[in-house]
N, C-alpha and C. Protein backbone atom coordinates (compact mmCIF):
# COMPACT_ATOMS: atom_id res chain seq x y z
N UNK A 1 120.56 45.44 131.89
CA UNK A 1 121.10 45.45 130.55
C UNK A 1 119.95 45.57 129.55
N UNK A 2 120.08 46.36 128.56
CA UNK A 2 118.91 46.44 127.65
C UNK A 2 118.90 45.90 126.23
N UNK A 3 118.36 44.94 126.15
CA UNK A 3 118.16 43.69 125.39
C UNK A 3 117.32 43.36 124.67
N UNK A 4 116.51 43.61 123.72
CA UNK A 4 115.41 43.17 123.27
C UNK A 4 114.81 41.97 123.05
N UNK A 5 116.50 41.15 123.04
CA UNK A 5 115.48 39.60 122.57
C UNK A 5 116.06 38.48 123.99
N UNK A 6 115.98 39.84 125.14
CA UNK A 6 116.43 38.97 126.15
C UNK A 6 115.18 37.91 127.12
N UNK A 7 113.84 38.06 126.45
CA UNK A 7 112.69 37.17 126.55
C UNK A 7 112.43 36.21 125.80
N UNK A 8 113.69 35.82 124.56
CA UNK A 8 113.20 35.20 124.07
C UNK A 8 114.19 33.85 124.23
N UNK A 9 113.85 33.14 123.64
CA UNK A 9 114.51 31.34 124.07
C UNK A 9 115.78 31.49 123.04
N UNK A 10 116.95 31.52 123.64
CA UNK A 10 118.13 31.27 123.23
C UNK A 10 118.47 30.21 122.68
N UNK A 11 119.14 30.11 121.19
CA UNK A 11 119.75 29.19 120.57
C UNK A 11 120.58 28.11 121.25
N UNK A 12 119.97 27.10 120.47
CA UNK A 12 121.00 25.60 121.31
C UNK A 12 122.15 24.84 120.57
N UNK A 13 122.88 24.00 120.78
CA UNK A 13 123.71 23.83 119.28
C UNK A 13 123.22 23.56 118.95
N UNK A 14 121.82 22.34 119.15
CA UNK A 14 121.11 21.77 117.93
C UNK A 14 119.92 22.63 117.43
N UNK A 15 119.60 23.69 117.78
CA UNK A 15 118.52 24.40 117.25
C UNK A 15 118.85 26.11 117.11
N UNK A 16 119.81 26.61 116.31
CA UNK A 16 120.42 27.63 116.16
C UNK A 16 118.51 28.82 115.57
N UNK A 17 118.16 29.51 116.28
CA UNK A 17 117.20 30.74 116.35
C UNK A 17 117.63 31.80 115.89
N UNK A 18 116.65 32.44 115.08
CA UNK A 18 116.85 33.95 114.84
C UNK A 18 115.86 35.03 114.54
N UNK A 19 115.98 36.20 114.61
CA UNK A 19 115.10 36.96 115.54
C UNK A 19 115.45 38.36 114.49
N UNK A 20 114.38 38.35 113.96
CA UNK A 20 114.49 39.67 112.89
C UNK A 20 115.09 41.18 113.52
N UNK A 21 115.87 41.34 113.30
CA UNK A 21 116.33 43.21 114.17
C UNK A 21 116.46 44.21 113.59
N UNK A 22 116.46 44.39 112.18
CA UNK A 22 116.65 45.38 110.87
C UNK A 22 116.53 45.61 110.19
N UNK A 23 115.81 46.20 109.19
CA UNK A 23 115.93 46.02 107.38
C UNK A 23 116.95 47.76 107.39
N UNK A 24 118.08 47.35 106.14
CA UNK A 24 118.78 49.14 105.75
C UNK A 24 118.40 48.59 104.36
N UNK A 25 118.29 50.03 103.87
CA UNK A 25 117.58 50.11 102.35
C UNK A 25 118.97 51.19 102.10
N UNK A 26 120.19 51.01 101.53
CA UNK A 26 120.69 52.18 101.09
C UNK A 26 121.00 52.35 99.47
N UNK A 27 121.37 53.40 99.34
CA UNK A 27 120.99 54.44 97.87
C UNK A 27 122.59 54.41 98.01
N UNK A 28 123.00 54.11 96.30
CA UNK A 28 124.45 54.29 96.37
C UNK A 28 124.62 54.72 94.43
N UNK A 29 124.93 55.85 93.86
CA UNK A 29 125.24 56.36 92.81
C UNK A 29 126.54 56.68 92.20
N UNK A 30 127.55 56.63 93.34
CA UNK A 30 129.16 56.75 93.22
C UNK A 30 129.52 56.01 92.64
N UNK A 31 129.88 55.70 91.90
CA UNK A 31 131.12 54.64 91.45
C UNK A 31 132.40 54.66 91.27
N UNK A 32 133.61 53.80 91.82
CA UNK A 32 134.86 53.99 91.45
C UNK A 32 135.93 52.61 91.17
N UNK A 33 136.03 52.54 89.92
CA UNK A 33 137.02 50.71 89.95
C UNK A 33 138.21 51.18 89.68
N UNK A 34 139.18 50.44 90.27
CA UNK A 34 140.64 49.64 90.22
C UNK A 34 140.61 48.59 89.57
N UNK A 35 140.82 48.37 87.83
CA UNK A 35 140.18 47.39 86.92
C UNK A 35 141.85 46.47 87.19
N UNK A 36 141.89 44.96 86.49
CA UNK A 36 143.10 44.53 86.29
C UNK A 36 144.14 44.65 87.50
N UNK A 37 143.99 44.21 88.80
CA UNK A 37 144.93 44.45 89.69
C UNK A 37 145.76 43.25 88.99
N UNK A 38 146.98 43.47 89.91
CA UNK A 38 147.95 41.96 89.94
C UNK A 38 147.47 40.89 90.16
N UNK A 39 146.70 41.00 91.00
CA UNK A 39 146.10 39.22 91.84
C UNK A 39 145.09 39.37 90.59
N UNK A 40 144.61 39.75 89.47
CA UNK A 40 143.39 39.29 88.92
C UNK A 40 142.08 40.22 89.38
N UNK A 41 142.09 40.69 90.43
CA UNK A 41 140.68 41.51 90.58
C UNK A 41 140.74 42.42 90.89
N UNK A 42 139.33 43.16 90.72
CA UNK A 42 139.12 44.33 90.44
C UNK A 42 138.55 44.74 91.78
N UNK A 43 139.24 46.00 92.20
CA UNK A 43 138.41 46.61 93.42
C UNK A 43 137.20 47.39 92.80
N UNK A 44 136.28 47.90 93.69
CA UNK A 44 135.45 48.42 93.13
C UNK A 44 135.28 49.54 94.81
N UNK A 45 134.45 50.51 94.74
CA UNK A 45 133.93 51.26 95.61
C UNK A 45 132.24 52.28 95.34
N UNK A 46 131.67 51.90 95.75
CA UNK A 46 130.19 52.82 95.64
C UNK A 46 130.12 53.61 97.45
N UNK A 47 129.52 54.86 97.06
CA UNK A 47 129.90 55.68 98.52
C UNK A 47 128.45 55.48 98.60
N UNK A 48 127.76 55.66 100.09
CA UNK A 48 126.66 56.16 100.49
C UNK A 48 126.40 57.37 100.06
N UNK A 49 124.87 57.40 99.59
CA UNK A 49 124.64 59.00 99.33
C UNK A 49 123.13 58.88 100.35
N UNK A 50 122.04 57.84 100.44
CA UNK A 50 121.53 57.79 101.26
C UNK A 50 121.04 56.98 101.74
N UNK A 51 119.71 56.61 102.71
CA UNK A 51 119.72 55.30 102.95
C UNK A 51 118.36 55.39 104.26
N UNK A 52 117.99 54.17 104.99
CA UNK A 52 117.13 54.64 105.67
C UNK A 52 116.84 53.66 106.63
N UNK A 53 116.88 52.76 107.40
CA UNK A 53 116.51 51.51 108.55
C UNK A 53 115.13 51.56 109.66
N UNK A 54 115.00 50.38 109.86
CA UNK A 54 113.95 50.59 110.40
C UNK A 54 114.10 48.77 111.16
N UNK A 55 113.40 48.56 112.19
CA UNK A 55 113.53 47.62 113.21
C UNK A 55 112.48 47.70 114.05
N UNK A 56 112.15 46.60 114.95
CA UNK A 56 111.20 46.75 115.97
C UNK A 56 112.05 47.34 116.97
N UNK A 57 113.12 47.51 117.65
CA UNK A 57 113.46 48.40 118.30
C UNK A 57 114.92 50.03 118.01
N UNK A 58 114.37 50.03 116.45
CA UNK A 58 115.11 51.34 116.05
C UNK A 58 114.85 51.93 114.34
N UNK A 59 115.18 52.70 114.48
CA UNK A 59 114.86 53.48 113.11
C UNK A 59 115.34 54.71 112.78
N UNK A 60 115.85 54.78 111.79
CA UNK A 60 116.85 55.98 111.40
C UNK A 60 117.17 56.08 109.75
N UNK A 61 118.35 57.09 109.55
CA UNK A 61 118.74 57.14 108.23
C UNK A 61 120.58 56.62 108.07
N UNK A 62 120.80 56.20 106.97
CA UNK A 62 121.94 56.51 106.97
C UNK A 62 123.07 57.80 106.86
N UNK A 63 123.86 58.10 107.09
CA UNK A 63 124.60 59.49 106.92
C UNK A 63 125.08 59.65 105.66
N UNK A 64 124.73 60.60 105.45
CA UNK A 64 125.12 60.63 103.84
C UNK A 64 126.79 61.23 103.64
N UNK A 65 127.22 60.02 102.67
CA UNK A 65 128.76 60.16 102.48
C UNK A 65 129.47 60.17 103.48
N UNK A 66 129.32 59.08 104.67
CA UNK A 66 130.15 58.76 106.02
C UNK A 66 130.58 57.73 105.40
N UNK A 67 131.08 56.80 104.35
CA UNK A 67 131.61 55.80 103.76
C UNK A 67 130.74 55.37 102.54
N UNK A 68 131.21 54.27 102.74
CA UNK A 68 130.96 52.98 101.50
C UNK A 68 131.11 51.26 101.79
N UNK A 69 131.02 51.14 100.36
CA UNK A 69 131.11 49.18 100.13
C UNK A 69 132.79 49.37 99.29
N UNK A 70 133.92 48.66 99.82
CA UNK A 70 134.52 48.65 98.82
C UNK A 70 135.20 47.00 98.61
N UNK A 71 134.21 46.85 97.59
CA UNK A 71 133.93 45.14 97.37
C UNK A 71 134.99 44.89 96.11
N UNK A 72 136.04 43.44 96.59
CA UNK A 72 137.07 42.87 95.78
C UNK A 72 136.66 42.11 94.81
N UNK A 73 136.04 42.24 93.83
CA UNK A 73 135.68 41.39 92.63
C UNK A 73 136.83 40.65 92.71
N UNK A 74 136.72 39.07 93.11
CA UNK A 74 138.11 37.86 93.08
C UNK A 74 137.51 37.81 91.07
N UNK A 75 138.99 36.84 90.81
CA UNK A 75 138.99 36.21 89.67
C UNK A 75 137.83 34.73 89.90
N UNK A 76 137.51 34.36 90.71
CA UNK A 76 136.49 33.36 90.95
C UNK A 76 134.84 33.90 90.59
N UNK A 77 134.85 34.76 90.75
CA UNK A 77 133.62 35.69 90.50
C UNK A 77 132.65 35.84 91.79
N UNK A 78 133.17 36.04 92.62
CA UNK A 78 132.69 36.13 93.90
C UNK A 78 133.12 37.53 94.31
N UNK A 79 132.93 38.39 94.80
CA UNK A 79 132.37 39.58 95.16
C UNK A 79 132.55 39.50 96.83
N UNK A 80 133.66 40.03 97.17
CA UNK A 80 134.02 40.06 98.72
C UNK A 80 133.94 41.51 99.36
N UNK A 81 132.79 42.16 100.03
CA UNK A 81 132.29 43.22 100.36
C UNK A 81 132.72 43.17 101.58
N UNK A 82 133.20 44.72 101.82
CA UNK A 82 133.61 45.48 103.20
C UNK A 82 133.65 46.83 103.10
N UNK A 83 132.18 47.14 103.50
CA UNK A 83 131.36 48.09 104.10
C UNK A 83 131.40 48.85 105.42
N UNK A 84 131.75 50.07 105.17
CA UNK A 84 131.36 50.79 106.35
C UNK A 84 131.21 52.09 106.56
N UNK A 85 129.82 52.51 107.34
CA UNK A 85 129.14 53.73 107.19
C UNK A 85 128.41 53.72 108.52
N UNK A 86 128.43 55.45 108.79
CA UNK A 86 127.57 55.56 110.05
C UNK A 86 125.67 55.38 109.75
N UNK A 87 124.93 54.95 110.92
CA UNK A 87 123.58 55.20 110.48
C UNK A 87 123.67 56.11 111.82
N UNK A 88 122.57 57.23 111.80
CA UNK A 88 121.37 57.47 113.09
C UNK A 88 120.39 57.49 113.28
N UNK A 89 120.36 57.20 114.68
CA UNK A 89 118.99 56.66 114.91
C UNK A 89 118.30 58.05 115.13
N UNK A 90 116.60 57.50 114.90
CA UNK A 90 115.70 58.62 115.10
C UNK A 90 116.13 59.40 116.69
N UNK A 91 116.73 58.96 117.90
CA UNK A 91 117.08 60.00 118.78
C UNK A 91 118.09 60.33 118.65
N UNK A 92 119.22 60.67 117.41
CA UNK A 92 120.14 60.92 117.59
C UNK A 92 121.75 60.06 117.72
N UNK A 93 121.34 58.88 118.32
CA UNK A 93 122.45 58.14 118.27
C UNK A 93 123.20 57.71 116.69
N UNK A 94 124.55 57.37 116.66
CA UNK A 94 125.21 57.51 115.75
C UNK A 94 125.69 56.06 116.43
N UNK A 95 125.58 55.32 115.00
CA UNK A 95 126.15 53.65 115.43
C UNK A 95 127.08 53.02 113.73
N UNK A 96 128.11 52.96 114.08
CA UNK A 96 129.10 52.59 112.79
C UNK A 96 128.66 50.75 112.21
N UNK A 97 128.48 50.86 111.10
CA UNK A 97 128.20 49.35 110.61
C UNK A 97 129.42 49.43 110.25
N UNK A 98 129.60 47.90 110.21
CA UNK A 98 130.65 47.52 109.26
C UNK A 98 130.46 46.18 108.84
N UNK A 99 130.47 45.92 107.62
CA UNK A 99 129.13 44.89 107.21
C UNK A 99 130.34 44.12 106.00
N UNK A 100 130.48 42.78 106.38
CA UNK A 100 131.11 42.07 105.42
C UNK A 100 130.49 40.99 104.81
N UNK A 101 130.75 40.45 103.62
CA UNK A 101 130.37 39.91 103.30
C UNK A 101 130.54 38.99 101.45
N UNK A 102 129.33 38.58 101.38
CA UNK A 102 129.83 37.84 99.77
C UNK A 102 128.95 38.20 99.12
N UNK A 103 129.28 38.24 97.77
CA UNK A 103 127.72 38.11 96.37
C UNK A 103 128.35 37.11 95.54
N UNK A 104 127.90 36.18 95.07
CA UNK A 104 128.03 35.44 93.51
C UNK A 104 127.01 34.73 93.22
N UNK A 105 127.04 34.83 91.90
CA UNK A 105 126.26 34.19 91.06
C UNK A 105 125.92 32.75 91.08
N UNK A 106 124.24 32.28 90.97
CA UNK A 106 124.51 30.72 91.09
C UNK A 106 124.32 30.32 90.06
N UNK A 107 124.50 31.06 88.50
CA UNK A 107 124.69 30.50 87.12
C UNK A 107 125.92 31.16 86.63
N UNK A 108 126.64 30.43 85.83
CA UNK A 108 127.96 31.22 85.18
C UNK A 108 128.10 32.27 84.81
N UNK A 109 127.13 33.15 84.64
CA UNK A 109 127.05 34.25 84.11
C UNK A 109 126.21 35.34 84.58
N UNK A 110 125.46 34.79 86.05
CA UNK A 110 124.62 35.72 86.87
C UNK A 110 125.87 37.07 87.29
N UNK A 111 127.14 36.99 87.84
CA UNK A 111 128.03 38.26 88.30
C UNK A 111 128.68 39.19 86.94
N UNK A 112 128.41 38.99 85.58
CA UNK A 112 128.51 39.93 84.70
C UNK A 112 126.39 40.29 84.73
N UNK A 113 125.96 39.76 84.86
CA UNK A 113 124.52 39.97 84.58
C UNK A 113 124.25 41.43 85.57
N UNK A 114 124.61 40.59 86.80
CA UNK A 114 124.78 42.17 88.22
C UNK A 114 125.63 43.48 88.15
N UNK A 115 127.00 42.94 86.89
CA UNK A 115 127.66 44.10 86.60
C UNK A 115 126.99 45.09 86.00
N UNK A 116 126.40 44.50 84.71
CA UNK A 116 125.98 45.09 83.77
C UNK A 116 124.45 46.26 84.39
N UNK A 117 123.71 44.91 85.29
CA UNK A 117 122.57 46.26 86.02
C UNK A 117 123.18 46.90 86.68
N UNK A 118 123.99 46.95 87.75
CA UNK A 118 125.04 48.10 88.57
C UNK A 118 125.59 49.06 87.99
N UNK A 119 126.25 48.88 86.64
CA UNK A 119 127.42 49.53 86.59
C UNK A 119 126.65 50.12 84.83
N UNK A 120 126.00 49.56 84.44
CA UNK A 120 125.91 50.09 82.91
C UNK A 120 124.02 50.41 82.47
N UNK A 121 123.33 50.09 83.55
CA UNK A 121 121.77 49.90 83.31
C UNK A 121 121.19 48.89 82.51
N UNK A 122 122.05 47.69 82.88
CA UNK A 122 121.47 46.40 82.49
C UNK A 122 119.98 45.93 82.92
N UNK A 123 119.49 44.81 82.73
CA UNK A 123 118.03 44.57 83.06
C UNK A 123 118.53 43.56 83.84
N UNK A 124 117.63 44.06 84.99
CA UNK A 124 117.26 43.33 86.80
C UNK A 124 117.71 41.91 86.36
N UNK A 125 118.15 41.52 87.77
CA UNK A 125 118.33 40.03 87.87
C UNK A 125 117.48 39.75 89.29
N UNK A 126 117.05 39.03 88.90
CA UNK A 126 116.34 38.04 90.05
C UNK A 126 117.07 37.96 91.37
N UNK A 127 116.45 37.90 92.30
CA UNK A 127 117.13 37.39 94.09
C UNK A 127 117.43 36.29 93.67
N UNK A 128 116.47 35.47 93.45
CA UNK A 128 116.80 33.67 93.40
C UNK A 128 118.39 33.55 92.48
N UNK A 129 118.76 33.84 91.56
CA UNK A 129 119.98 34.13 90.95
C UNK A 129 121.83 33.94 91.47
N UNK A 130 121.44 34.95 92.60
CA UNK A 130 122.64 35.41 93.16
C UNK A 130 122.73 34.99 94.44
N UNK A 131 123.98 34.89 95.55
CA UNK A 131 123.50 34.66 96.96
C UNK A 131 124.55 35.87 97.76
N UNK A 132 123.73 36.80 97.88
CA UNK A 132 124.08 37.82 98.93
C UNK A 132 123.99 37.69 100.41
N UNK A 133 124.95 37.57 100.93
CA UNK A 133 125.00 37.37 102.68
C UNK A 133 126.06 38.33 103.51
N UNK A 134 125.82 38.61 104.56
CA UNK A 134 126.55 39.37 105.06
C UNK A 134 126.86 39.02 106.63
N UNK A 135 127.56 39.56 107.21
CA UNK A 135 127.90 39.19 108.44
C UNK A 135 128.53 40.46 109.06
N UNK A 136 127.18 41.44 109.34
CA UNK A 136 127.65 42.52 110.47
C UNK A 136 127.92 42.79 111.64
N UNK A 137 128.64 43.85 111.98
CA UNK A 137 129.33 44.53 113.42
C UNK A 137 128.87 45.39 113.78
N UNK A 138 128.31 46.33 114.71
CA UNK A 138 128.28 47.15 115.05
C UNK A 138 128.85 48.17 116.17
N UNK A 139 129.05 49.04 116.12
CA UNK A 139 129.55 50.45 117.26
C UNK A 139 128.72 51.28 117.66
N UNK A 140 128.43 51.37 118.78
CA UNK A 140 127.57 52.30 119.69
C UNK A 140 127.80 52.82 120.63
N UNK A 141 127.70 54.18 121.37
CA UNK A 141 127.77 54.42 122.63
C UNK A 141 127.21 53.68 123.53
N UNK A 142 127.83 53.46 125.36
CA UNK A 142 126.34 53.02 125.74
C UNK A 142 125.07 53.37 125.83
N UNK A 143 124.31 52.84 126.08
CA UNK A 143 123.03 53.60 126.18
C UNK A 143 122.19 52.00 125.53
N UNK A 144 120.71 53.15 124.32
CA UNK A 144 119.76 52.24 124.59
C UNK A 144 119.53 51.52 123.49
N UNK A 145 120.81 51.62 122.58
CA UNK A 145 121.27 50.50 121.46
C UNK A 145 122.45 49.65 121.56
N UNK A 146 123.24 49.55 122.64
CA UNK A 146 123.97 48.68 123.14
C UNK A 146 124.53 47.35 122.85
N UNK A 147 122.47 46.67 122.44
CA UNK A 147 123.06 45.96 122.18
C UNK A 147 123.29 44.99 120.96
N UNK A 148 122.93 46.19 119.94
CA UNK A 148 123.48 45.80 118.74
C UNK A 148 125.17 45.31 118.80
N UNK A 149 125.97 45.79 120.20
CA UNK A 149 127.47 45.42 120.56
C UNK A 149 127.55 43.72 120.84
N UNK A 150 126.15 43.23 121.41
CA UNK A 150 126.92 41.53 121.75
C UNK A 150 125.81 40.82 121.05
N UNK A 151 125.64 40.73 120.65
CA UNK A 151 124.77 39.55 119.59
C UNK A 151 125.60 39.70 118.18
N UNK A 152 125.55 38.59 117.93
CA UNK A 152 125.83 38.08 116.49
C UNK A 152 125.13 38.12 115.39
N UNK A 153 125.09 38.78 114.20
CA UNK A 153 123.79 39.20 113.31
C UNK A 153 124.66 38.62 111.97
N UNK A 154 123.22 38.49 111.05
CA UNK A 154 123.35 37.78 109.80
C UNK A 154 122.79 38.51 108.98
N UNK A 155 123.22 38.72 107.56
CA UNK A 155 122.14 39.66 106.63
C UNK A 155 122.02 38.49 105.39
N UNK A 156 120.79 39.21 104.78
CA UNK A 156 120.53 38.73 103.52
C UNK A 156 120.50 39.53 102.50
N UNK A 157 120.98 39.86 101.98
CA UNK A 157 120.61 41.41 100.97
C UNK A 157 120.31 40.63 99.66
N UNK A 158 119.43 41.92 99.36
CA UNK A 158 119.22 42.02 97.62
C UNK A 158 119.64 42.86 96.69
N UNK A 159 120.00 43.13 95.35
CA UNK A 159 120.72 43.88 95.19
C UNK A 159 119.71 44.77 93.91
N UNK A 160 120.03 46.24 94.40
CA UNK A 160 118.72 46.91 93.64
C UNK A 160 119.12 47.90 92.53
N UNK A 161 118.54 48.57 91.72
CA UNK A 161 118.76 49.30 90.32
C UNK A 161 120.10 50.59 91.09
N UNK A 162 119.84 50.81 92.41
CA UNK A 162 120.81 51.92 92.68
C UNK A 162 121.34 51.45 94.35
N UNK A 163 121.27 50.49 94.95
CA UNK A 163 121.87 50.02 96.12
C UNK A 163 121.36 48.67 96.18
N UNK A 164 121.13 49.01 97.48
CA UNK A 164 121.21 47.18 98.47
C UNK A 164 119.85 47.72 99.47
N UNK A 165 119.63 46.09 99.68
CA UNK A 165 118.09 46.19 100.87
C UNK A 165 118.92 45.31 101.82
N UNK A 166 119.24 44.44 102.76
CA UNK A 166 119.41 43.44 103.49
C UNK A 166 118.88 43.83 104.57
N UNK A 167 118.05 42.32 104.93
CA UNK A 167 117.25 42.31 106.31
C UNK A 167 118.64 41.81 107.17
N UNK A 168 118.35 41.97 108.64
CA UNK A 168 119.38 41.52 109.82
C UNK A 168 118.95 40.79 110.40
N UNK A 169 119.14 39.43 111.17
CA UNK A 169 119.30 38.82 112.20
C UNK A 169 119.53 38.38 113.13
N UNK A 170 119.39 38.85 114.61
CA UNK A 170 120.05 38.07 115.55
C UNK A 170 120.37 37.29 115.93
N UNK A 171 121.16 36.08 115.83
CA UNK A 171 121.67 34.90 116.47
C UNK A 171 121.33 34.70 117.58
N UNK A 172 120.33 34.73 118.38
CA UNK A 172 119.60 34.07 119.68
C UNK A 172 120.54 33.27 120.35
């Protein structure tokens, strides 16, 4: 089975490990909202236009315009993201993310602050600010990315003048 972090010391309940496996840097310029739903929030959608990853065991681009983020702005101000887009890898392989997750603000007014740089060319907000996390899936043929299929991964993202950075984690 081909494993990368199958040398390394597996998580215990009391000592949960993790094991860097990814950074995606993607480029997103689309925009499309569903303002005022019934429930109170606003859908939103940004498409991939490009993007690029890199890992100690992979590296590639994203596909340009194989999806998007199409994140539920709640009336709470929390930001419920569900993402999904192909990347490939430098040999060719084609592996589907699908990347969920949260953004909100940790001051009352940090998720209009992120609107305003996203959506209108507001001025940057700080990482420390906001808490972006994610909790991805992946799809692969078999072969010699596999096993992005059974490990459990965690992201951290940051959120940038025209996309997202988030590093990945393996759950050991």
């Amino acid at each position: 089975m081909n494993d990368p972090f199958a040398s390394l010391s597996p998580s215990t309940l009391d000592a949960p490990r993790l094991e860097f496996a990814l950074e995606i840097r993607l480029h997103f310029t689309r925009v499309q909202m569903i303002p005022d739903m019934p429930s109170g929030a606003t859908r939103g959608a940004v498409y991939v236009d490009h993007g690029t990853f890199t890992g100690p065991k992979l590296r590639g681009k994203a596909v340009p315009n194989s999806g998007g983020d199409y994140a539920l702005f709640r009336p709470d101000e929390v930001a419920a993201f569900d993402a999904r887009y192909m990347l490939e890898e430098e040999d060719g392989t084609l592996i589907l993310l699908h990347n969920r997750g949260f953004l909100w603000g940790r001051e009352p007014d940090t998720m209009n602050k992120l609107r305003q740089w996203a959506f209108a060319g507001g001025a940057s907000v700080p990482h420390a600010e906001y808490y972006l996390r994610a909790f991805p899936t992946f799809e692969v043929s078999k072969g010699k990315h596999d096993w992005l299929t059974r490990h459990v991964f965690i992201g951290i993202g940051e959120r940038l003048p025209d996309g997202n950075r988030l590093r990945y984690y393996a759950l050991l």
